[in-house]
PDB file of N, CA and C in Angstrom:
ATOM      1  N   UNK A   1       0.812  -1.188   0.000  1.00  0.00           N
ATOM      2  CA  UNK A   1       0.000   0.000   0.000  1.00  0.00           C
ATOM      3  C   UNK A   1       0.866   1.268   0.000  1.00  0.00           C
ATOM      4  N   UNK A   2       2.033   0.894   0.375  1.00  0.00           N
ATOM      5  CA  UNK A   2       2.938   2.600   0.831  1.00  0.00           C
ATOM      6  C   UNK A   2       3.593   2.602  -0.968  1.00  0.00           C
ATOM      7  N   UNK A   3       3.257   1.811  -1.471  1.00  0.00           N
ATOM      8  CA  UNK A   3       4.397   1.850  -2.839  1.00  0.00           C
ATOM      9  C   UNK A   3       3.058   2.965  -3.815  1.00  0.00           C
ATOM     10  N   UNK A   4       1.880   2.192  -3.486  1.00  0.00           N
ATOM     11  CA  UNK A   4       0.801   2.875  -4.358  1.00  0.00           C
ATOM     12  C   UNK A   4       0.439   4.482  -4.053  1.00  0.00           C
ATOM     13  N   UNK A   5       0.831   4.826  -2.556  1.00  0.00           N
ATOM     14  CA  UNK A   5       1.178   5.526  -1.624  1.00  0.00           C
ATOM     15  C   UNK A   5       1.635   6.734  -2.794  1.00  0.00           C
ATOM     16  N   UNK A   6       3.026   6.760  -2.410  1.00  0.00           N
ATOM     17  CA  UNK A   6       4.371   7.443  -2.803  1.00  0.00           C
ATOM     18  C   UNK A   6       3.608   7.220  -4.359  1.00  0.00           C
ATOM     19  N   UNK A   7       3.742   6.177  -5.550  1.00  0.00           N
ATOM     20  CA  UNK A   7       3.500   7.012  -6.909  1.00  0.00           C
ATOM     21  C   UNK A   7       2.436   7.923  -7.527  1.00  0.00           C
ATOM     22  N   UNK A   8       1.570   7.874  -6.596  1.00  0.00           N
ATOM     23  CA  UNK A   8       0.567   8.684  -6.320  1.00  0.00           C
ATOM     24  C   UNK A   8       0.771  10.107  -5.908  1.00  0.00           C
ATOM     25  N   UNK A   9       1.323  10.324  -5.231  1.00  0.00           N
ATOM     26  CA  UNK A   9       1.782  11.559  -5.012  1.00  0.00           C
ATOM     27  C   UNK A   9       2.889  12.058  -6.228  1.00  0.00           C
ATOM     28  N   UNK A  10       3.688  11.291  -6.383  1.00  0.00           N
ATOM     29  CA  UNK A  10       4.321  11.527  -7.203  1.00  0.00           C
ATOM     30  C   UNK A  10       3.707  12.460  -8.763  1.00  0.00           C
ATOM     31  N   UNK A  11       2.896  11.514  -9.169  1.00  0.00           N
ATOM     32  CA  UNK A  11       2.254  12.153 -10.090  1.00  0.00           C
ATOM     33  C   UNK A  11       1.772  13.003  -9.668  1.00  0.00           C
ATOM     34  N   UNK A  12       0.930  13.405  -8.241  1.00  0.00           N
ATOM     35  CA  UNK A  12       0.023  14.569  -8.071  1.00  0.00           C
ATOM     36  C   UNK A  12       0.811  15.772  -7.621  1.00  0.00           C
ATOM     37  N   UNK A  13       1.898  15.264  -8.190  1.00  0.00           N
ATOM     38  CA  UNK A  13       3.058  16.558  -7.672  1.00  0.00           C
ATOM     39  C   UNK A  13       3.821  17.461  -9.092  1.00  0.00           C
ATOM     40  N   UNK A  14       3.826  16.006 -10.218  1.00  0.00           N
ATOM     41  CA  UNK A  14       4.302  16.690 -11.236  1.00  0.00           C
ATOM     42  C   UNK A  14       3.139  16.978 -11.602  1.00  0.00           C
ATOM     43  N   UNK A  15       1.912  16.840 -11.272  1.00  0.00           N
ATOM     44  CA  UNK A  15       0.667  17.744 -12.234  1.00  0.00           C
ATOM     45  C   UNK A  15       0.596  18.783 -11.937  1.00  0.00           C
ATOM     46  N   UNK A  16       0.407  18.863 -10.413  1.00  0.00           N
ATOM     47  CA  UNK A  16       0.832  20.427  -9.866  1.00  0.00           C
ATOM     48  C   UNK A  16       1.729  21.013  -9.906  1.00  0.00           C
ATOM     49  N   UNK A  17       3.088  20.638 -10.237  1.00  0.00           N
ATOM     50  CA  UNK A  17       3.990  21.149 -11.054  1.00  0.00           C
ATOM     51  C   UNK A  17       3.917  22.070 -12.586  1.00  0.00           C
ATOM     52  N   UNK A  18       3.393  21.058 -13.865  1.00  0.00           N
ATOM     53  CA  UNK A  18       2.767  21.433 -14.172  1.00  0.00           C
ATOM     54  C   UNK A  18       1.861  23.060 -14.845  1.00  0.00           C
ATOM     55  N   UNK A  19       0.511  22.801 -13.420  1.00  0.00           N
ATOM     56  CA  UNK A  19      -0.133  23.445 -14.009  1.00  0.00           C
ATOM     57  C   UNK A  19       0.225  24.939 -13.267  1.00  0.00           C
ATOM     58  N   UNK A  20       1.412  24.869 -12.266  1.00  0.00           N
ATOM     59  CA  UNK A  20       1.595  25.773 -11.711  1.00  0.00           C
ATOM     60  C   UNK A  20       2.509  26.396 -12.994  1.00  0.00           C
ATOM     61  N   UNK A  21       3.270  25.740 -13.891  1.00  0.00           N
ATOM     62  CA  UNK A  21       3.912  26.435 -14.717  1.00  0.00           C
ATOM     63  C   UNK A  21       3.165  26.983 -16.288  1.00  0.00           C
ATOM     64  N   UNK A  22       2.117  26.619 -16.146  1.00  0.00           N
ATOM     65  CA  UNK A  22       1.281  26.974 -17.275  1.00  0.00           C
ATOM     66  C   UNK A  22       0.268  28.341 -17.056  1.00  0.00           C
ATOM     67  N   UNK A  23      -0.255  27.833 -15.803  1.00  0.00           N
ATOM     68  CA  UNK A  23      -0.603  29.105 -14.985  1.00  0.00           C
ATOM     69  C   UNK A  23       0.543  30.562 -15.157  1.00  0.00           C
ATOM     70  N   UNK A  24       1.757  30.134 -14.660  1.00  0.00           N
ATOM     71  CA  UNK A  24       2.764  31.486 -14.469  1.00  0.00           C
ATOM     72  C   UNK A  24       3.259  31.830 -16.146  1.00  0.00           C
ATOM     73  N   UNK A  25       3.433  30.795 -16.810  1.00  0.00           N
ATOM     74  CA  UNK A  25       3.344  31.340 -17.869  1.00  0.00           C
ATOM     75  C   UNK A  25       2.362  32.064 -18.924  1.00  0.00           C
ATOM     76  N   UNK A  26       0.968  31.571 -18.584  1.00  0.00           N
ATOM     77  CA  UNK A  26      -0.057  32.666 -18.982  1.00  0.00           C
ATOM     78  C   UNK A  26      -0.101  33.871 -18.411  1.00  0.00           C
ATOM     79  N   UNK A  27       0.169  34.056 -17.101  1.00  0.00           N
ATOM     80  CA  UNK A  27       0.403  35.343 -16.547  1.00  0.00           C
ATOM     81  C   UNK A  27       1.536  36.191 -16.905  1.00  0.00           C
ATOM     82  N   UNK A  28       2.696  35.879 -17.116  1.00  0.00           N
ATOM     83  CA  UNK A  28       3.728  36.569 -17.754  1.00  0.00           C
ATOM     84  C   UNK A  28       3.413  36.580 -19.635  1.00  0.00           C
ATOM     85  N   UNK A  29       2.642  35.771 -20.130  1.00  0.00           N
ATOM     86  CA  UNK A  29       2.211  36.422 -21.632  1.00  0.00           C
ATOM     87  C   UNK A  29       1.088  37.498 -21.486  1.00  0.00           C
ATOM     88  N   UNK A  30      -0.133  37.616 -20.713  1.00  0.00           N
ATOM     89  CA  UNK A  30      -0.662  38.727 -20.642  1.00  0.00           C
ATOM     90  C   UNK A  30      -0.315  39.772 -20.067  1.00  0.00           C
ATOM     91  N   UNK A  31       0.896  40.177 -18.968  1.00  0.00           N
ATOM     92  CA  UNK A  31       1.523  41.100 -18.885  1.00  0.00           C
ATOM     93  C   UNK A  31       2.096  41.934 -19.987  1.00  0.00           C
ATOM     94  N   UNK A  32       3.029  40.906 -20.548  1.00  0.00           N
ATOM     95  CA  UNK A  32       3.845  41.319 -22.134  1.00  0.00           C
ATOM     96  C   UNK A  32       3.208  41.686 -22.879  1.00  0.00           C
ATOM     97  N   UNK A  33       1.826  41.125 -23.041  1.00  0.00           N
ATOM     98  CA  UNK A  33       1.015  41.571 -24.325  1.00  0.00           C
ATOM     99  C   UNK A  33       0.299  42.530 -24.019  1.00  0.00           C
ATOM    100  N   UNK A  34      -0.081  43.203 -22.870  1.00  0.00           N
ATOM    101  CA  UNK A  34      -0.768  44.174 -22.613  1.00  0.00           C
ATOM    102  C   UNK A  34      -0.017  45.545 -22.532  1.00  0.00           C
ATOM    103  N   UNK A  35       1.122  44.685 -22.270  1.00  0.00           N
ATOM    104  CA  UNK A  35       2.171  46.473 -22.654  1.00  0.00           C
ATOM    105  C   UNK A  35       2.208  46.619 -24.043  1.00  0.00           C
ATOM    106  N   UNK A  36       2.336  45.754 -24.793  1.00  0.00           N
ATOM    107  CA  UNK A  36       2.511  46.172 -26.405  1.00  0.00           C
ATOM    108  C   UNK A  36       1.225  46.422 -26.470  1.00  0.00           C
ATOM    109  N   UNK A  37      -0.076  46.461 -26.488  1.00  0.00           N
ATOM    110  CA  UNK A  37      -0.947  46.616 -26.525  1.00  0.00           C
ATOM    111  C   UNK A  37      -1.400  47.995 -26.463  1.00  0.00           C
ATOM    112  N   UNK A  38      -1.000  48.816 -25.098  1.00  0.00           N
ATOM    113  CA  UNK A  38      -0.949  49.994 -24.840  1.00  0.00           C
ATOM    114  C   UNK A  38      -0.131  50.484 -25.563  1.00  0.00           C
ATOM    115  N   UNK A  39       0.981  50.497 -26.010  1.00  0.00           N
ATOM    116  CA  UNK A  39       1.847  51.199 -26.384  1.00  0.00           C
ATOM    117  C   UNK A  39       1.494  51.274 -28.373  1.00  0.00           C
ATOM    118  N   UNK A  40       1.078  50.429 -28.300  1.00  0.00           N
ATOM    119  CA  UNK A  40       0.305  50.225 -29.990  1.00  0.00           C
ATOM    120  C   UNK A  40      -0.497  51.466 -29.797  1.00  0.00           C
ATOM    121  N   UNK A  41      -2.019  51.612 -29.252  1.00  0.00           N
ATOM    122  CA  UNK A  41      -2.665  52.006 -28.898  1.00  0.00           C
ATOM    123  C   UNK A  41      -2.518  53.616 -28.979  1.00  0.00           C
ATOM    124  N   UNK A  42      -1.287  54.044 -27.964  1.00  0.00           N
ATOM    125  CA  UNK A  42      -1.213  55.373 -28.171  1.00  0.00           C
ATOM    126  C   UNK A  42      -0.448  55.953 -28.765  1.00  0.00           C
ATOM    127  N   UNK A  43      -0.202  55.217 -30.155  1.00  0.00           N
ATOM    128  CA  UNK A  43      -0.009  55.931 -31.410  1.00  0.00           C
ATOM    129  C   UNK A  43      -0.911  56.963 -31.836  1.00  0.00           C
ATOM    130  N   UNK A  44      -0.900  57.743 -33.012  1.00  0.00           N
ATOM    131  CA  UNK A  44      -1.392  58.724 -33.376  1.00  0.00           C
ATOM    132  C   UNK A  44      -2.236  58.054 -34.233  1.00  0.00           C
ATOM    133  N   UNK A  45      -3.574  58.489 -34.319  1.00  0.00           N
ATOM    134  CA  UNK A  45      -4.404  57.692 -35.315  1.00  0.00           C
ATOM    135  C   UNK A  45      -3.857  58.015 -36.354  1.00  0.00           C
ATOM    136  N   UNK A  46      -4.117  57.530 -37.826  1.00  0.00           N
ATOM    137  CA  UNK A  46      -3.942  57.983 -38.944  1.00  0.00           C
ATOM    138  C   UNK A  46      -5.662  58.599 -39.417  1.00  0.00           C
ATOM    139  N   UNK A  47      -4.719  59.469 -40.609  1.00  0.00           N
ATOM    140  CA  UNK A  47      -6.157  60.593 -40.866  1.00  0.00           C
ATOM    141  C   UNK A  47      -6.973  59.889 -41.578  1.00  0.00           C
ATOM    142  N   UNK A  48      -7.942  59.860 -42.060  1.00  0.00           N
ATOM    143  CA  UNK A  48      -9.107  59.426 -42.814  1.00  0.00           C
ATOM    144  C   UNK A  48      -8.551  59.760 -44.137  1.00  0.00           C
ATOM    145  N   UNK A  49      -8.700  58.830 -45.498  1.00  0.00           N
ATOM    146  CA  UNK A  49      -8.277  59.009 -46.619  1.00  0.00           C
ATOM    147  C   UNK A  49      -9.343  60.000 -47.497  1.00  0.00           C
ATOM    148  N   UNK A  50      -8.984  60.569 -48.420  1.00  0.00           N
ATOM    149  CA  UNK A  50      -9.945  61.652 -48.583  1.00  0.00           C
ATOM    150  C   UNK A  50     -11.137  60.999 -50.034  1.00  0.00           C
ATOM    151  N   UNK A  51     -11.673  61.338 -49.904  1.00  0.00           N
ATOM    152  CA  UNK A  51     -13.070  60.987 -50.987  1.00  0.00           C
ATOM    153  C   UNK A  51     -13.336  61.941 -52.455  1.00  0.00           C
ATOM    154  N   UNK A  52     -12.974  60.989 -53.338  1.00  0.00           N
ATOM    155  CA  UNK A  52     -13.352  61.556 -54.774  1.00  0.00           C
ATOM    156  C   UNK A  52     -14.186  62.761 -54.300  1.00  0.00           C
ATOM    157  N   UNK A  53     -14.402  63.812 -54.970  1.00  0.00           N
ATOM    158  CA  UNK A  53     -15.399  64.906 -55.214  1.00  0.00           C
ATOM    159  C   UNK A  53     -15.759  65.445 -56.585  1.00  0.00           C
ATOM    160  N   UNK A  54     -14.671  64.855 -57.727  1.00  0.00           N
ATOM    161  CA  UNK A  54     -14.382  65.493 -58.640  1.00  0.00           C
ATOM    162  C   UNK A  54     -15.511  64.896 -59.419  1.00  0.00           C
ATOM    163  N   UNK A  55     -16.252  65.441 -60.143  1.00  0.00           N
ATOM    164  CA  UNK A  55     -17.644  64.087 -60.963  1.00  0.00           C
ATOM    165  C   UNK A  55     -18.632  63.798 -60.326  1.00  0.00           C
ATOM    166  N   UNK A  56     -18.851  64.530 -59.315  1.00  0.00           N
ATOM    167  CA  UNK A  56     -19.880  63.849 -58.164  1.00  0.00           C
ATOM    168  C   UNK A  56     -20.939  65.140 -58.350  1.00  0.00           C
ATOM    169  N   UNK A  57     -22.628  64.570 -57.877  1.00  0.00           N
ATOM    170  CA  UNK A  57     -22.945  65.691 -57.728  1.00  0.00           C
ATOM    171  C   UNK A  57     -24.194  65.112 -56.993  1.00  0.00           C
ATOM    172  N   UNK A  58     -25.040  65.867 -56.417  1.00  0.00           N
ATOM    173  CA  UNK A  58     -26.011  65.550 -55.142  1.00  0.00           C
ATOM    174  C   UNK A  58     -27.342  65.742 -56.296  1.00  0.00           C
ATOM    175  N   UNK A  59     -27.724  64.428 -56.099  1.00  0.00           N
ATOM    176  CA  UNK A  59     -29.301  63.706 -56.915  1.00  0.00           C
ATOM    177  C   UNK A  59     -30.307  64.125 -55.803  1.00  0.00           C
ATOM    178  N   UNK A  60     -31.386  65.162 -55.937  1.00  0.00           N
ATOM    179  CA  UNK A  60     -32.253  65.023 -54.928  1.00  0.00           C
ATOM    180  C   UNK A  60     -33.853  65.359 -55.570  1.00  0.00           C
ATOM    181  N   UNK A  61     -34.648  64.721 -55.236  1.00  0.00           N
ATOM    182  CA  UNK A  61     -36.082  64.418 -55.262  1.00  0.00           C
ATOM    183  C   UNK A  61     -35.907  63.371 -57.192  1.00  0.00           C
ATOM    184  N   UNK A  62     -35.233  62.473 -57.026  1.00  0.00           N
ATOM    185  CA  UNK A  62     -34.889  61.210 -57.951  1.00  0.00           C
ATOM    186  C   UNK A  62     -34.635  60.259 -57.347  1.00  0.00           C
ATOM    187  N   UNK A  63     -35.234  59.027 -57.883  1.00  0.00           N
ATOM    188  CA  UNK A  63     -34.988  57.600 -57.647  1.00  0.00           C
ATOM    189  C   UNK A  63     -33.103  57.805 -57.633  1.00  0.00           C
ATOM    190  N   UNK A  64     -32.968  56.659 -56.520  1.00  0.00           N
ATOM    191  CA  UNK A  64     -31.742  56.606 -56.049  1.00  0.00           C
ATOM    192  C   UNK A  64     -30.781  55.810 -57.725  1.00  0.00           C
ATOM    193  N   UNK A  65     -29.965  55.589 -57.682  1.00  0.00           N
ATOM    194  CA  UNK A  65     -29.116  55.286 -59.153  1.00  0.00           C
ATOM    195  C   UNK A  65     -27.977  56.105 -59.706  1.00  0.00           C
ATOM    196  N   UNK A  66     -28.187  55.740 -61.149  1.00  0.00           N
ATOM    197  CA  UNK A  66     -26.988  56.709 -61.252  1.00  0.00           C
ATOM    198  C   UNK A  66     -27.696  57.985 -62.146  1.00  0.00           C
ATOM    199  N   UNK A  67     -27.594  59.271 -61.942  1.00  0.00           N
ATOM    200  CA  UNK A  67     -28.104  60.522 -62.963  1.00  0.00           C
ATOM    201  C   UNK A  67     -27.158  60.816 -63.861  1.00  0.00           C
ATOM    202  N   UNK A  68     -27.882  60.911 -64.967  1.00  0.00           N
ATOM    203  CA  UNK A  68     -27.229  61.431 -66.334  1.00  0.00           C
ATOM    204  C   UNK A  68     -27.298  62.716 -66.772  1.00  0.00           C
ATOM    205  N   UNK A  69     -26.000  63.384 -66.058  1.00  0.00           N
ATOM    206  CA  UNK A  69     -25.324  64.853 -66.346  1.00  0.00           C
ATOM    207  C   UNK A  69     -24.689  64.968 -67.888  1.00  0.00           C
ATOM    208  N   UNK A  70     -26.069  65.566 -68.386  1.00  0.00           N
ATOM    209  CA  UNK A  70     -25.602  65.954 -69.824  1.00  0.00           C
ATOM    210  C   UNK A  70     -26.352  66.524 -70.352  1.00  0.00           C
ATOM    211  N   UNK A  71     -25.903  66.972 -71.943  1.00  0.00           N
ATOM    212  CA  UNK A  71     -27.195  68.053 -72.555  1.00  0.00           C
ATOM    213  C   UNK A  71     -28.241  67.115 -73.083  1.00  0.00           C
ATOM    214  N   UNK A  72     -29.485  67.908 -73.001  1.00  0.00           N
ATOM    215  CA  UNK A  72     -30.578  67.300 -73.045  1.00  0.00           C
ATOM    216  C   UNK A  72     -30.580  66.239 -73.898  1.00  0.00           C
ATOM    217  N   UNK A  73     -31.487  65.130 -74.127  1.00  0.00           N
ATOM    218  CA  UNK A  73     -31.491  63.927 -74.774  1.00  0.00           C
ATOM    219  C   UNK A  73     -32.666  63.925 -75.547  1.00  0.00           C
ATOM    220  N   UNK A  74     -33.380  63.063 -75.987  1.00  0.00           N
ATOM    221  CA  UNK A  74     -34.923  61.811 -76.518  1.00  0.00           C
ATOM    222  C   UNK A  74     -34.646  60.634 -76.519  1.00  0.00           C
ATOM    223  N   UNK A  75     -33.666  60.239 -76.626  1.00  0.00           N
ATOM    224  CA  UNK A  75     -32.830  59.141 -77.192  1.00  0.00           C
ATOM    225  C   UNK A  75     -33.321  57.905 -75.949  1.00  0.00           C
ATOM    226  N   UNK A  76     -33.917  56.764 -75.934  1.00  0.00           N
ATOM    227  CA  UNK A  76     -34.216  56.341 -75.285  1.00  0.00           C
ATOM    228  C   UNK A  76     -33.742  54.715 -74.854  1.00  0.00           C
ATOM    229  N   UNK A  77     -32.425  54.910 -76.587  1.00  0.00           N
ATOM    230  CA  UNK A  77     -31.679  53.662 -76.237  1.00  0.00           C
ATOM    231  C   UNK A  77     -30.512  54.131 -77.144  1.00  0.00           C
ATOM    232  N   UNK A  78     -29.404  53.200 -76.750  1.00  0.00           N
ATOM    233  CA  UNK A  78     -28.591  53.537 -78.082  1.00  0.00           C
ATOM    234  C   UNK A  78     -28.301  53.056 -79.065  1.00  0.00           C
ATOM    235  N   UNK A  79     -28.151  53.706 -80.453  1.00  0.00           N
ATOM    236  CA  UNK A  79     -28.435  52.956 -81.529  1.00  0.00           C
ATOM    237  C   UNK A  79     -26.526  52.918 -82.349  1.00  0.00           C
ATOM    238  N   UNK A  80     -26.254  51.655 -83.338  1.00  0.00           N
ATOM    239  CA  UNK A  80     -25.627  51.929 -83.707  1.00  0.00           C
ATOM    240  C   UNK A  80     -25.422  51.609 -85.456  1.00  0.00           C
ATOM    241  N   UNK A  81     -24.246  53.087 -85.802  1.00  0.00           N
ATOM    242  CA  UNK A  81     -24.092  52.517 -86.956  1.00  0.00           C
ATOM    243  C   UNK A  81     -23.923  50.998 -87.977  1.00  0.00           C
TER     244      UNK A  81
END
């Protein structure tokens, strides 16, 4: 009984061994990563990229789509030579 004893512990010593080192090592990766984290962080944002304007023009009281900026038409399809 003392043999079943002792390997018993044995193992319940390297498990707690172990998980005590898996434990301390998750705690020392979320330390590390939370400083890079912050330090990412309070960088300077970057600016917003700027938006075509050139060709654009504000469609209002028209079905949403695209409007056809041009001289007047009839033409109701296009035809070709």
């Amino acid at each position: 009984m003392g043999v079943l004893r002792v390997i018993g512990l044995v193992f319940l010593g390297l498990f707690l061994l172990t998980l005590a080192l898996v434990i301390g090592a998750g705690i020392i990766l979320l330390l590390t990563h939370t400083h890079q984290t912050q330090a990412t962080n309070q960088t300077s944002p970057q600016p917003p990229k700027p938006q075509p304007t050139q060709g654009l023009m504000r469609v209002t009281n028209q079905a949403a789509g695209i409007a056809y900026i041009g001289p007047n038409t009839t033409a109701s399809r296009a035809t070709t030579a």
